[in-house]
PDB file of N, CA and C in Angstrom:
ATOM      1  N   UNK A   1       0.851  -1.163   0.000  1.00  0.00           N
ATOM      2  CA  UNK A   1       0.000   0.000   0.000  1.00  0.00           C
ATOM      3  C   UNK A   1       0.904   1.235   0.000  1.00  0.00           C
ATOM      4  N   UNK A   2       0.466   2.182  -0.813  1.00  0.00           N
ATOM      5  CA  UNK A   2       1.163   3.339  -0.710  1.00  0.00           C
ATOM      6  C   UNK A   2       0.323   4.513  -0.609  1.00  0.00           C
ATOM      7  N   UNK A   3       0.942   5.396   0.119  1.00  0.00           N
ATOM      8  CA  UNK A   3       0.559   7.099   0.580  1.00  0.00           C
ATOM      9  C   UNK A   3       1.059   8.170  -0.185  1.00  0.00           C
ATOM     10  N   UNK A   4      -0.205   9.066  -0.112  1.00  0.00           N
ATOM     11  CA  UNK A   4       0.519  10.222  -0.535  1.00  0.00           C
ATOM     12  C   UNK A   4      -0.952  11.379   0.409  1.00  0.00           C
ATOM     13  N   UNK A   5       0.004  12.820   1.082  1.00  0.00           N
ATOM     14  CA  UNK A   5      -0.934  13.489   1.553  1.00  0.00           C
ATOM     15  C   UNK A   5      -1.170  14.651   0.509  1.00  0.00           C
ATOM     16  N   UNK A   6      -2.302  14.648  -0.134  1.00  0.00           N
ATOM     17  CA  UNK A   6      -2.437  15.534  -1.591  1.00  0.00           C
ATOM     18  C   UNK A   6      -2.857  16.861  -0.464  1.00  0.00           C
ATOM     19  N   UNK A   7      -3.225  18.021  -1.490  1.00  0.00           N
ATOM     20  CA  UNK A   7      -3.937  19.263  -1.061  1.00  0.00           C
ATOM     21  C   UNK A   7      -5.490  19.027  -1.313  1.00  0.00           C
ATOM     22  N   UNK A   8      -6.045  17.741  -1.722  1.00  0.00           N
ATOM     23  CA  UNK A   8      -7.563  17.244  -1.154  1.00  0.00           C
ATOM     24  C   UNK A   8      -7.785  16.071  -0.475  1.00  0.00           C
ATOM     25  N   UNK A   9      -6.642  15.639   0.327  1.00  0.00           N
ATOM     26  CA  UNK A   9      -6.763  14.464   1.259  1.00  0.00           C
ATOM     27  C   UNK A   9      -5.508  13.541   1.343  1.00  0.00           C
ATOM     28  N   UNK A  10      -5.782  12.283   1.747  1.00  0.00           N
ATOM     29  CA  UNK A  10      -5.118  11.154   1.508  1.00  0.00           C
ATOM     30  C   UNK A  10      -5.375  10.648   0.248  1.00  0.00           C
ATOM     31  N   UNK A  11      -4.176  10.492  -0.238  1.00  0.00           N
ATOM     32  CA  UNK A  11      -4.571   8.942  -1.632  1.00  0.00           C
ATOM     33  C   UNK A  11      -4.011   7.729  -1.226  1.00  0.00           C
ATOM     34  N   UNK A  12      -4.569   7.072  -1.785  1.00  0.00           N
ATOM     35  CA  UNK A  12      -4.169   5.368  -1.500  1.00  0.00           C
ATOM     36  C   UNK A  12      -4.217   4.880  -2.390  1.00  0.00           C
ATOM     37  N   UNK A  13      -2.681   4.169  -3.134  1.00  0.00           N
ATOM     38  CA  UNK A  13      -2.434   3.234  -3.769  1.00  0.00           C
ATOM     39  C   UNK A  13      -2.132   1.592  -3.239  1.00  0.00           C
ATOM     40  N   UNK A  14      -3.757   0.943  -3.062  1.00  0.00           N
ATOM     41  CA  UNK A  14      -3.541  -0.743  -2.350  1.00  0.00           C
ATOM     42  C   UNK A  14      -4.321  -1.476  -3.511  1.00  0.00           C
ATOM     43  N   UNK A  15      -3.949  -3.045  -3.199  1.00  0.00           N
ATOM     44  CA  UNK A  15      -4.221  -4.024  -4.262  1.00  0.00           C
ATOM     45  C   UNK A  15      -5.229  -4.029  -3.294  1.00  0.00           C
ATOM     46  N   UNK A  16      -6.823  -4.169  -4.190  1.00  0.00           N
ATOM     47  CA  UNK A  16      -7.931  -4.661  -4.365  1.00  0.00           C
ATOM     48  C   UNK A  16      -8.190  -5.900  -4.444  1.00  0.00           C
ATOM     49  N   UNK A  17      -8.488  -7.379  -3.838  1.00  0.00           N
ATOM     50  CA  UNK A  17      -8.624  -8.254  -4.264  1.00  0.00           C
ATOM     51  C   UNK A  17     -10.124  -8.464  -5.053  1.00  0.00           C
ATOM     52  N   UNK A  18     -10.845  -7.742  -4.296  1.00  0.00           N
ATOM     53  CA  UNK A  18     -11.990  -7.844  -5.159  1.00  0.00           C
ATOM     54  C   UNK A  18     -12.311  -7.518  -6.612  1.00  0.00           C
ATOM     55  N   UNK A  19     -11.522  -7.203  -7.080  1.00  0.00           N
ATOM     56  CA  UNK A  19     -11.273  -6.711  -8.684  1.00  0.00           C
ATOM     57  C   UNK A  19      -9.763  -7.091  -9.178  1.00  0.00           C
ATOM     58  N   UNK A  20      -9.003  -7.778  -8.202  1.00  0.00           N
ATOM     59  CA  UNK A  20      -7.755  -7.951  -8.812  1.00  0.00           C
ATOM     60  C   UNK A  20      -6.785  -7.234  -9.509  1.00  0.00           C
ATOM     61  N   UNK A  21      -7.381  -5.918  -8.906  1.00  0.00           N
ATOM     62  CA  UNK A  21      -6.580  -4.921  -9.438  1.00  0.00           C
ATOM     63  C   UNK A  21      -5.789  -3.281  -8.379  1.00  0.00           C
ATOM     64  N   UNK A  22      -4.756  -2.889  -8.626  1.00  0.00           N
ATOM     65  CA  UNK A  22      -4.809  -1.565  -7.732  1.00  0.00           C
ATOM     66  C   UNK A  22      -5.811  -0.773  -7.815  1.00  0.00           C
ATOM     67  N   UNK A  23      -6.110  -0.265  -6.440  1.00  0.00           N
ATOM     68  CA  UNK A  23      -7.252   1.010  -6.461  1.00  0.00           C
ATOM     69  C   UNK A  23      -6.681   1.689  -5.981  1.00  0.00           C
ATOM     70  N   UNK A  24      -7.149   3.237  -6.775  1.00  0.00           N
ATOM     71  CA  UNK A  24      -6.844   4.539  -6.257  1.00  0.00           C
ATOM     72  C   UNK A  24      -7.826   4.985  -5.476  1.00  0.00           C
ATOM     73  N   UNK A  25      -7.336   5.096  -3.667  1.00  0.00           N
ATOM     74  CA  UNK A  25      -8.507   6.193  -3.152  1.00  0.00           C
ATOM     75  C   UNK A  25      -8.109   7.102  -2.740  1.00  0.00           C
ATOM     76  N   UNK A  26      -9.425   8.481  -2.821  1.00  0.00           N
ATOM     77  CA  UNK A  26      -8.737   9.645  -2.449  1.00  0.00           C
ATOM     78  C   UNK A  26      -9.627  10.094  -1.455  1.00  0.00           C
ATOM     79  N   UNK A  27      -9.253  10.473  -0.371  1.00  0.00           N
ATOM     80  CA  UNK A  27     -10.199  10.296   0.721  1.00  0.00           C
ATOM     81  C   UNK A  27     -11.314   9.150   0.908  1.00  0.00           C
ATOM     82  N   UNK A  28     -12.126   9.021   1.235  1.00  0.00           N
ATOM     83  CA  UNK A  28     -13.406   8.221   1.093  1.00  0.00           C
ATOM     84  C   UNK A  28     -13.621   7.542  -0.212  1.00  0.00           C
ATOM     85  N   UNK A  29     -13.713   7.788  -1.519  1.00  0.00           N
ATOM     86  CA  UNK A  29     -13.802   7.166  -2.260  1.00  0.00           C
ATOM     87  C   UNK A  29     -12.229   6.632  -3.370  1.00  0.00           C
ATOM     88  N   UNK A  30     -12.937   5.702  -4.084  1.00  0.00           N
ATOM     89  CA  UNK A  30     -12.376   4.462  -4.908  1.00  0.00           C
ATOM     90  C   UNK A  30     -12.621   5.329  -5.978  1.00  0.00           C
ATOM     91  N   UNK A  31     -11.825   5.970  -7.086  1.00  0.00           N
ATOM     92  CA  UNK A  31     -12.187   6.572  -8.674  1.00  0.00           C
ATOM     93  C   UNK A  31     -11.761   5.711  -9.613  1.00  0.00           C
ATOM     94  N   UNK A  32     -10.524   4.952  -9.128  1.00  0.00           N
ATOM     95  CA  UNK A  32      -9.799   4.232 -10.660  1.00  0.00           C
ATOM     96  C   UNK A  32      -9.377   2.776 -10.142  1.00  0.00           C
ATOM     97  N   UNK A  33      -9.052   1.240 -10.698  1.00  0.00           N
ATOM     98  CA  UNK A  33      -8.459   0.314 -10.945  1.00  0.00           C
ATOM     99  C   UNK A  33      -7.587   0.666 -12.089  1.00  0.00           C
ATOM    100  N   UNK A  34      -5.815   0.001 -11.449  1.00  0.00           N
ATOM    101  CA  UNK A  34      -5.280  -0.119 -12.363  1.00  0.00           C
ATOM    102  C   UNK A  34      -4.445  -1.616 -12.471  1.00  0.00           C
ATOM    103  N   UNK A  35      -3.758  -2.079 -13.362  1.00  0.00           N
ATOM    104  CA  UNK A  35      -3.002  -2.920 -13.869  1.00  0.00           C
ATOM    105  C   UNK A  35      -2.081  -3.001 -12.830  1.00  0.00           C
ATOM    106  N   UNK A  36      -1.158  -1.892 -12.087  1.00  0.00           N
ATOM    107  CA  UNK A  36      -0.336  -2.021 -11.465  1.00  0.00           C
ATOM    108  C   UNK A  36      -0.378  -0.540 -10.339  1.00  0.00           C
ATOM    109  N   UNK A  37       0.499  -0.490  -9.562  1.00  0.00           N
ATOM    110  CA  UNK A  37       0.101   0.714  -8.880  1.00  0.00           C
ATOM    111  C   UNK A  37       1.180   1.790  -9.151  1.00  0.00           C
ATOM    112  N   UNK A  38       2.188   1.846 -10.206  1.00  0.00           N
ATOM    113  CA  UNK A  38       2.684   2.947 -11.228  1.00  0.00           C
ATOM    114  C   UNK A  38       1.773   3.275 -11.951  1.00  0.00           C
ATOM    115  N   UNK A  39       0.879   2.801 -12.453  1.00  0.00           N
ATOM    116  CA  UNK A  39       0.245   3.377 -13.441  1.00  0.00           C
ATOM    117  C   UNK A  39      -0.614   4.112 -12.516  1.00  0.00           C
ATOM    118  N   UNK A  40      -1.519   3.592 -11.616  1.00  0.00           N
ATOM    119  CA  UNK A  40      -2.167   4.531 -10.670  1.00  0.00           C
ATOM    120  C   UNK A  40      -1.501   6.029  -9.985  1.00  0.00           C
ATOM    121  N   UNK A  41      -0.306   5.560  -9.598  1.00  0.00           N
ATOM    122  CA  UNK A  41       0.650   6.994  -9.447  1.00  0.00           C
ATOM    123  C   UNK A  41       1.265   7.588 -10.692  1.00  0.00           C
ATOM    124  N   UNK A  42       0.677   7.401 -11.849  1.00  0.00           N
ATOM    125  CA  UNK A  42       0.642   7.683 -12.804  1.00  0.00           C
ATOM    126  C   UNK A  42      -0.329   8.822 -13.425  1.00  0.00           C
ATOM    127  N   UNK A  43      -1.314   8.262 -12.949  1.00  0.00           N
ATOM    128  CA  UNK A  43      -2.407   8.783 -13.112  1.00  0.00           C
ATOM    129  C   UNK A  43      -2.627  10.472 -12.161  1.00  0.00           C
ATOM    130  N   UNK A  44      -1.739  10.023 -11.040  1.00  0.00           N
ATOM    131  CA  UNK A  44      -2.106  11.164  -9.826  1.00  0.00           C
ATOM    132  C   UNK A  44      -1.215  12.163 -10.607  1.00  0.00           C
ATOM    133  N   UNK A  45      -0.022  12.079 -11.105  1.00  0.00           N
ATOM    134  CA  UNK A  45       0.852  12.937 -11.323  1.00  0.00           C
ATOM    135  C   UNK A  45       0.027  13.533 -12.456  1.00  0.00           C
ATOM    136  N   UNK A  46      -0.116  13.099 -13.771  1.00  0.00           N
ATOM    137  CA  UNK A  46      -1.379  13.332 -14.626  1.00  0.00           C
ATOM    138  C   UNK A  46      -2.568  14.277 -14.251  1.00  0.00           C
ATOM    139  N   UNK A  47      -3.037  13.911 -13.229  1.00  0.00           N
ATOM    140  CA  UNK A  47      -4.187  14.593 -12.612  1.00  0.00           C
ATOM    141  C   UNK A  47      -4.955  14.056 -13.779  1.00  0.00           C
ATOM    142  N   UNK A  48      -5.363  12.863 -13.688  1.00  0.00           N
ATOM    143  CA  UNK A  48      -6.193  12.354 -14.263  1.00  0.00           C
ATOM    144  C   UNK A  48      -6.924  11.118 -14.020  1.00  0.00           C
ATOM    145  N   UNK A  49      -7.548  11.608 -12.785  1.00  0.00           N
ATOM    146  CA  UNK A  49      -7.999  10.720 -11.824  1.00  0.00           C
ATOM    147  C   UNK A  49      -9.145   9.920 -11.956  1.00  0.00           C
ATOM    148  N   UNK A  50      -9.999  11.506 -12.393  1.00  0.00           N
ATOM    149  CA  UNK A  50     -11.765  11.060 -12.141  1.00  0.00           C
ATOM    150  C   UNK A  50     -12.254  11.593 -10.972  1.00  0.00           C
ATOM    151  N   UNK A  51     -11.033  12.667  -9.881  1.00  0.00           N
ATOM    152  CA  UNK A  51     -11.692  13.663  -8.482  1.00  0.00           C
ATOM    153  C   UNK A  51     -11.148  14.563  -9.432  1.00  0.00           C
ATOM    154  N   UNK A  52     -12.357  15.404  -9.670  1.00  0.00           N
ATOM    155  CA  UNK A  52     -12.516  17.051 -10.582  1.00  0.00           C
ATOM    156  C   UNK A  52     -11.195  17.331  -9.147  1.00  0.00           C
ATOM    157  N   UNK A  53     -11.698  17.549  -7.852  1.00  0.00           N
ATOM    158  CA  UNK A  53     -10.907  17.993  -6.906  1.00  0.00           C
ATOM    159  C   UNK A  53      -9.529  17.843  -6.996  1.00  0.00           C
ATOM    160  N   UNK A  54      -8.774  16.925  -7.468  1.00  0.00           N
ATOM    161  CA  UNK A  54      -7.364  16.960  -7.841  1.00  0.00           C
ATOM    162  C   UNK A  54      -7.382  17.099  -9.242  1.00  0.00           C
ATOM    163  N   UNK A  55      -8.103  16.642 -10.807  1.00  0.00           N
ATOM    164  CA  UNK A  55      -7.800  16.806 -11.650  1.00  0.00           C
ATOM    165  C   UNK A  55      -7.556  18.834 -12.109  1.00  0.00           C
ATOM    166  N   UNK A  56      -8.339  19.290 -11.052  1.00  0.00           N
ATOM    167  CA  UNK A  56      -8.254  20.764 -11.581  1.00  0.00           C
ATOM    168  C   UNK A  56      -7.391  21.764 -10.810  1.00  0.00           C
ATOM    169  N   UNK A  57      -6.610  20.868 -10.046  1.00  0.00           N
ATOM    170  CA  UNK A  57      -5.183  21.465  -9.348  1.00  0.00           C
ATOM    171  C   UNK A  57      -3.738  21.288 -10.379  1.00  0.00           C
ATOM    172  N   UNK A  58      -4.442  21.066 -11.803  1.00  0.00           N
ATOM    173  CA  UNK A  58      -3.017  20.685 -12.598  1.00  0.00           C
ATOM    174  C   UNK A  58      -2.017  21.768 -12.866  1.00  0.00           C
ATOM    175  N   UNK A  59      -0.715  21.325 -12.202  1.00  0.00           N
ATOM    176  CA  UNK A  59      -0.420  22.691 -12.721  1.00  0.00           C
ATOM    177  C   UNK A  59       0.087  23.954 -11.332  1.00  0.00           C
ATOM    178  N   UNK A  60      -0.769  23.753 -10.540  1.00  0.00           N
ATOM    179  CA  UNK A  60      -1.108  24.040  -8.905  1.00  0.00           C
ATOM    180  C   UNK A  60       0.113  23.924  -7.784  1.00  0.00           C
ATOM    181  N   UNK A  61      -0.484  22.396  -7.774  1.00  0.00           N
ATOM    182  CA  UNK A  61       0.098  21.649  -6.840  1.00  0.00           C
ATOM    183  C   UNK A  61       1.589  20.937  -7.340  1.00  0.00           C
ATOM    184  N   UNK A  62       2.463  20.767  -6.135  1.00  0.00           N
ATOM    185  CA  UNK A  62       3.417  19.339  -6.401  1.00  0.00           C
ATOM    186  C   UNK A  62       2.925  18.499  -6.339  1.00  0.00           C
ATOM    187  N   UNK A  63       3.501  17.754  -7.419  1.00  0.00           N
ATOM    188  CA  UNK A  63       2.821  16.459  -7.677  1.00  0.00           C
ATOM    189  C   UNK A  63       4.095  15.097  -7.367  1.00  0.00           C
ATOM    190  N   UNK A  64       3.922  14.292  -6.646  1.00  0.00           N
ATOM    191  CA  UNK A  64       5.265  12.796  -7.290  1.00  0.00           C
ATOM    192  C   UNK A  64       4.740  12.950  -8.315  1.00  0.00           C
ATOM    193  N   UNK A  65       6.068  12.638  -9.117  1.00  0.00           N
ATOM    194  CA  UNK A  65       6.048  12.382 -10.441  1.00  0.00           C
ATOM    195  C   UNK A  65       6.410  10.681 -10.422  1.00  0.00           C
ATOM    196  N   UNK A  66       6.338   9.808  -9.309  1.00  0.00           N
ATOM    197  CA  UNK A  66       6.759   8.137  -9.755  1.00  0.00           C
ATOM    198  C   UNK A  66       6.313   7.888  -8.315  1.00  0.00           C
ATOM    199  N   UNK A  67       5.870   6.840  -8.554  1.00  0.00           N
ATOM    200  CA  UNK A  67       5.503   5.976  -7.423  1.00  0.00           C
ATOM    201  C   UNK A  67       6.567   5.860  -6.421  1.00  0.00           C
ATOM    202  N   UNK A  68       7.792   5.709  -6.468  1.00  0.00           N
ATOM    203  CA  UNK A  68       8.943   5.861  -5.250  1.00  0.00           C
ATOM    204  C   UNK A  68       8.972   7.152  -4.706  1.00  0.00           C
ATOM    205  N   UNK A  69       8.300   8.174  -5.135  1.00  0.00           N
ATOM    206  CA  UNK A  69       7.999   9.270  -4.154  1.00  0.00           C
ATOM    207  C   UNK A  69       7.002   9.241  -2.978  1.00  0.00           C
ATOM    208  N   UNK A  70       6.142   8.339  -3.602  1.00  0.00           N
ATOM    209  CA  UNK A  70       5.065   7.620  -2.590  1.00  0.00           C
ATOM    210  C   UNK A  70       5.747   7.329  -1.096  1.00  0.00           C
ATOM    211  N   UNK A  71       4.929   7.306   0.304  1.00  0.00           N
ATOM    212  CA  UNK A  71       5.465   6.739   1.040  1.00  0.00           C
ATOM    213  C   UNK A  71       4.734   5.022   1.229  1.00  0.00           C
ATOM    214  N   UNK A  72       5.274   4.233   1.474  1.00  0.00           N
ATOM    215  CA  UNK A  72       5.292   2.550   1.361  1.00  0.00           C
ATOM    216  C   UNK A  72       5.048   2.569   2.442  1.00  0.00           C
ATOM    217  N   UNK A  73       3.467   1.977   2.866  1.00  0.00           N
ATOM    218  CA  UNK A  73       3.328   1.866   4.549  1.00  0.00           C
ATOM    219  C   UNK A  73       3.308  -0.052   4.442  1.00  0.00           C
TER     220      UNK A  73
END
């Protein structure tokens, strides 16, 4: 599982077993499954989530740009 504290919450990059896939959550909710959880911290750096709330900080905010910026709990 991995962390990151954005400027609209917590995100969470953890494997899902119920879909067999990584999920991205950002606070309270689940927006994306991915293949792997780079591509999900992929997605955050992107701001291309599916939370208007981080997708419209592009640009804004620091972003990780790679999943090893993540912290690994």
């Amino acid at each position: 599982m991995y962390s990151f504290k954005s400027a609209v919450g917590q995100m969470l990059i953890y494997f899902d077993k119920t879909f067999g896939q990584y999920a991205l959550k950002i606070g309270d909710t689940v927006y994306e499954h991915h293949h792997s959880a780079e591509s999900a911290a992929d997605n955050v750096y992107m701001h291309s989530t599916g939370c208007y709330n981080w997708d419209s900080l592009e640009g804004v905010v620091e972003t990780p740009s790679e999943l090893s910026a993540w912290e690994r709990l």
